[in-house]
Protein backbone atom coordinates (compact mmCIF):
# COMPACT_ATOMS: atom_id res chain seq x y z
CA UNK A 1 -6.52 -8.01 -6.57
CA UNK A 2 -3.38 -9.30 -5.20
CA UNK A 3 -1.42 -7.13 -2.59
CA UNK A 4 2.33 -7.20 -2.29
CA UNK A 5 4.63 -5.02 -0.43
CA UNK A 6 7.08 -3.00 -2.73
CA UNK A 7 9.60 -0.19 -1.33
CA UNK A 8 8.92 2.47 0.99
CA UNK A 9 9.12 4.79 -1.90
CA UNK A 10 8.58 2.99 -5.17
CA UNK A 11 5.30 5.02 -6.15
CA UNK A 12 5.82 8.55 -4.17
CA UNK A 13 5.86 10.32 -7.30
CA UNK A 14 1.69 8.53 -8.32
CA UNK A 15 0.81 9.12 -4.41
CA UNK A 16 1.83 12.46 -4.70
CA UNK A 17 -0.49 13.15 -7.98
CA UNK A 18 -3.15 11.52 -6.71
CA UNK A 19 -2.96 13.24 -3.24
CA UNK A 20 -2.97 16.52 -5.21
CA UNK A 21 -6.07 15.48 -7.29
CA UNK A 22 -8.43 13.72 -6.38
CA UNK A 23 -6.98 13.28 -3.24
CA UNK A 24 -6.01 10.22 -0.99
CA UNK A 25 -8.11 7.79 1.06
CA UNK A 26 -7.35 7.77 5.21
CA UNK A 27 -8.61 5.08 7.20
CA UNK A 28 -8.57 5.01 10.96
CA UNK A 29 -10.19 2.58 13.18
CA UNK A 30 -10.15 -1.32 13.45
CA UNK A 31 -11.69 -4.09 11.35
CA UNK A 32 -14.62 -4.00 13.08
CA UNK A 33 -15.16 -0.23 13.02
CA UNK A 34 -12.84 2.11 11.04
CA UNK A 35 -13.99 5.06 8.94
CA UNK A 36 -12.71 6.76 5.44
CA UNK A 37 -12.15 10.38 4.77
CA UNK A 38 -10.62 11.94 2.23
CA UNK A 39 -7.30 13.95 2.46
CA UNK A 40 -5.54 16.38 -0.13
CA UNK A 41 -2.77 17.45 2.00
CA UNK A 42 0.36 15.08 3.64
CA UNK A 43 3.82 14.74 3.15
CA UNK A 44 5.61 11.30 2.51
CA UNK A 45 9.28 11.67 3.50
CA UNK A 46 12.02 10.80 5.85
CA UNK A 47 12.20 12.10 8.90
CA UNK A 48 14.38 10.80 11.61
CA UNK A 49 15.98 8.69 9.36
CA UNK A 50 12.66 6.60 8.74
CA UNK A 51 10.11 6.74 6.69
CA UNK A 52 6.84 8.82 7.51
CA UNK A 53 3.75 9.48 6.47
CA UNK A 54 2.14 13.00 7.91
CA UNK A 55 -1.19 13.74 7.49
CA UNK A 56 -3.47 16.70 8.40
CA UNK A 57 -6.30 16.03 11.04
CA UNK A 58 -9.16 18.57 11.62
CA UNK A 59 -10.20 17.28 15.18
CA UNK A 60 -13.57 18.29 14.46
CA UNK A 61 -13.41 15.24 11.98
CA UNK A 62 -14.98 11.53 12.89
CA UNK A 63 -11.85 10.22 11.47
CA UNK A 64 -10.10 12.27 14.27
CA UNK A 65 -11.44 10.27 17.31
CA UNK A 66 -10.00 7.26 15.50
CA UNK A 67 -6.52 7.75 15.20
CA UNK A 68 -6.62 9.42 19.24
CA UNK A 69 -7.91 6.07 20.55
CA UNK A 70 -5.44 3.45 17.84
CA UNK A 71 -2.10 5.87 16.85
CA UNK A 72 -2.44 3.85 13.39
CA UNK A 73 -4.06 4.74 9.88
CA UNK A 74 -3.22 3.61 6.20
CA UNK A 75 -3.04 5.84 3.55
CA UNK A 76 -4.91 4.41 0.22
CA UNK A 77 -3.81 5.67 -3.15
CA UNK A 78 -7.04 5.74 -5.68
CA UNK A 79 -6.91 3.98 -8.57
CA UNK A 80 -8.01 6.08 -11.69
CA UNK A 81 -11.78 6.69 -12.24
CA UNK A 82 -12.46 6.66 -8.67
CA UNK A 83 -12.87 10.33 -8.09
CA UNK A 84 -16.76 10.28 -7.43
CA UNK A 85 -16.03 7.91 -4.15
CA UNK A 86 -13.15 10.13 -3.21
CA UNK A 87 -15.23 13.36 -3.44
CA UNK A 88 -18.54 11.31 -1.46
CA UNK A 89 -15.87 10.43 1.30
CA UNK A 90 -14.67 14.00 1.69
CA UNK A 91 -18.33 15.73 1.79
CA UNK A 92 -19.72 13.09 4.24
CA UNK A 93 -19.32 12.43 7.74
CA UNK A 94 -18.69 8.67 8.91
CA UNK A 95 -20.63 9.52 12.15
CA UNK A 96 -24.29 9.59 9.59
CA UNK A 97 -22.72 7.58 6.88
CA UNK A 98 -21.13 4.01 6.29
CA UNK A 99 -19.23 4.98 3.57
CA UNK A 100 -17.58 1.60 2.82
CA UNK A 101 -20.79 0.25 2.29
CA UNK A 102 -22.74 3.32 0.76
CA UNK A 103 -19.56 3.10 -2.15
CA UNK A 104 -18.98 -0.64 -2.05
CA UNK A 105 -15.72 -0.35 -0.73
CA UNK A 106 -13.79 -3.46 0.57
CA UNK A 107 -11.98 -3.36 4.08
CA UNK A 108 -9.30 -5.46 3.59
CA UNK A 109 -6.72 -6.39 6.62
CA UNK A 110 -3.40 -4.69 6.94
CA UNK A 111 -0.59 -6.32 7.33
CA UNK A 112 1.04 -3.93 10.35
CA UNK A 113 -1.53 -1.68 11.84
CA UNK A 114 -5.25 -2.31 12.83
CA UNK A 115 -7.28 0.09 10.57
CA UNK A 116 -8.11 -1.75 7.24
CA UNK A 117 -6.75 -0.86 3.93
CA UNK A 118 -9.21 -0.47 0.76
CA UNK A 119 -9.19 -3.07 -1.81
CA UNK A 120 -10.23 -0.76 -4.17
CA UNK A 121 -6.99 1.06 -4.01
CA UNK A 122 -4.00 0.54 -5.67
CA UNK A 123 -1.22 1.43 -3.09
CA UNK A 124 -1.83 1.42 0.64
CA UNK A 125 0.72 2.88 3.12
CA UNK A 126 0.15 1.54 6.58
CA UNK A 127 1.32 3.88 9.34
CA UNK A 128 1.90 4.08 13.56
CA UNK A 129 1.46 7.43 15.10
CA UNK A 130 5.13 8.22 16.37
CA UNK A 131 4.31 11.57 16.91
CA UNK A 132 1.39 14.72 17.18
CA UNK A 133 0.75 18.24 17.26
CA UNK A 134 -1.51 20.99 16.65
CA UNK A 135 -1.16 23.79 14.05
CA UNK A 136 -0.76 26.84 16.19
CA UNK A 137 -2.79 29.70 15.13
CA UNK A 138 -0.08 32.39 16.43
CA UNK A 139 2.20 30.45 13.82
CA UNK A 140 -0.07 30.60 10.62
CA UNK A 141 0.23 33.74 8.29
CA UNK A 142 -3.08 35.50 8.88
CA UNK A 143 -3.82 34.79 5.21
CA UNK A 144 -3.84 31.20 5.83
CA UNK A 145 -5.72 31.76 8.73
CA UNK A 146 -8.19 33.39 6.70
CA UNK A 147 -7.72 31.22 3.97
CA UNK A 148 -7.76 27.39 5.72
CA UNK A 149 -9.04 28.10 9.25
CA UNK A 150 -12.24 30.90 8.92
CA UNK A 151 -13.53 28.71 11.69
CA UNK A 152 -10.23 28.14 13.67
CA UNK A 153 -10.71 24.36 13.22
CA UNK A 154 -6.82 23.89 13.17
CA UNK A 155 -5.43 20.31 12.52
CA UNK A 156 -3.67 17.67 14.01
CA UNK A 157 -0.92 16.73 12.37
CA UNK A 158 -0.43 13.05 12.52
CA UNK A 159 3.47 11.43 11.94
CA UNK A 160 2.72 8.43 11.24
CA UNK A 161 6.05 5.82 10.66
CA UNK A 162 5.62 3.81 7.34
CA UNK A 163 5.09 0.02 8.34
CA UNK A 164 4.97 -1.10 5.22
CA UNK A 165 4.03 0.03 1.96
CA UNK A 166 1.37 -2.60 -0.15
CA UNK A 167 0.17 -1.95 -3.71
CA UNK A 168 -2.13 -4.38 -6.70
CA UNK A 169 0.57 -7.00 -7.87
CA UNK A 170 0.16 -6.14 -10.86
CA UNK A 171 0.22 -2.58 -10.70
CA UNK A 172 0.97 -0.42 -13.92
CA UNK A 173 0.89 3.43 -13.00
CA UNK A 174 -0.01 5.13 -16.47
CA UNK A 175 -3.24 2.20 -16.50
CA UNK A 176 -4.21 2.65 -12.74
């Protein structure tokens, strides 16, 4: 399928579905080695008058190593009926796995950043790290604490600038 870049924003309101269920692809890494783990928490917006892309981090996480050593990852957006590969890639570690090739994914190249996006996907947000930090446990209501963080395995939370935003030429939503 065809990529082309579209605005920033043009499908926030699809990302944001799919994010909530059944979740978004990550990628960090390169071409030669990146990883892909799933995420069901991050917040497109604007923030310093660009746009971002923050994502949540558990450093514990392969993917986490990743976007340390290259401040870059893309965000994939699933298209329908891939919920199995989304589940697989958040209940397996890359560090025993290959999970592009265990789900016959397709690294293809970004356009901006250096981890791949996945052909599979429908809309691919490619991001730089402009900024970090780590969720501070004296910050976090104790019931989130208990809730998110029984191990106290607190993110990273990733800001990562939107480059550009790609999605499948001929992309219809309600199909996809």
């Amino acid at each position: 399928m065809r990529k082309i870049e579209v605005p920033t924003f043009k499908y926030v309101n699809e990302t944001i579905e799919r994010l909530e269920r059944p979740g978004l692809l990550l990628v960090s890494g390169t071409s030669k080695r990146a990883n892909v783990m799933t995420i069901g928490w991050g917040f497109p917006g604007i923030l310093w008058e660009k746009p971002f892309f923050i994502v949540a981090v558990r450093p514990s996480r392969y993917t986490h190593q990743f976007i340390e050593r290259t401040s870059e990852f893309t965000v994939n957006v699933p298209r329908r009926g891939m919920g199995d590969i989304v589940n697989y890639c958040g209940t397996v570690s890359g560090r025993d796995h290959d999970k592009f090739g265990e789900k016959g994914l397709t690294p293809l190249p970004s356009v901006r950043v250096s981890p791949p996006i996945i052909g599979e996907c429908i809309i691919h947000y490619e991001c730089r790290v402009a900024y970090k930090t780590r969720v501070v446990e004296e910050d976090i209501p104790p019931s989130v604490i208990s809730e998110c963080y029984p191990a106290g395995d607190f993110h990273t939370l990733y800001f990562g600038e939107i480059l550009t935003v790609r999605a499948d030429e001929d992309l219809d939503p309600e199909k996809d």
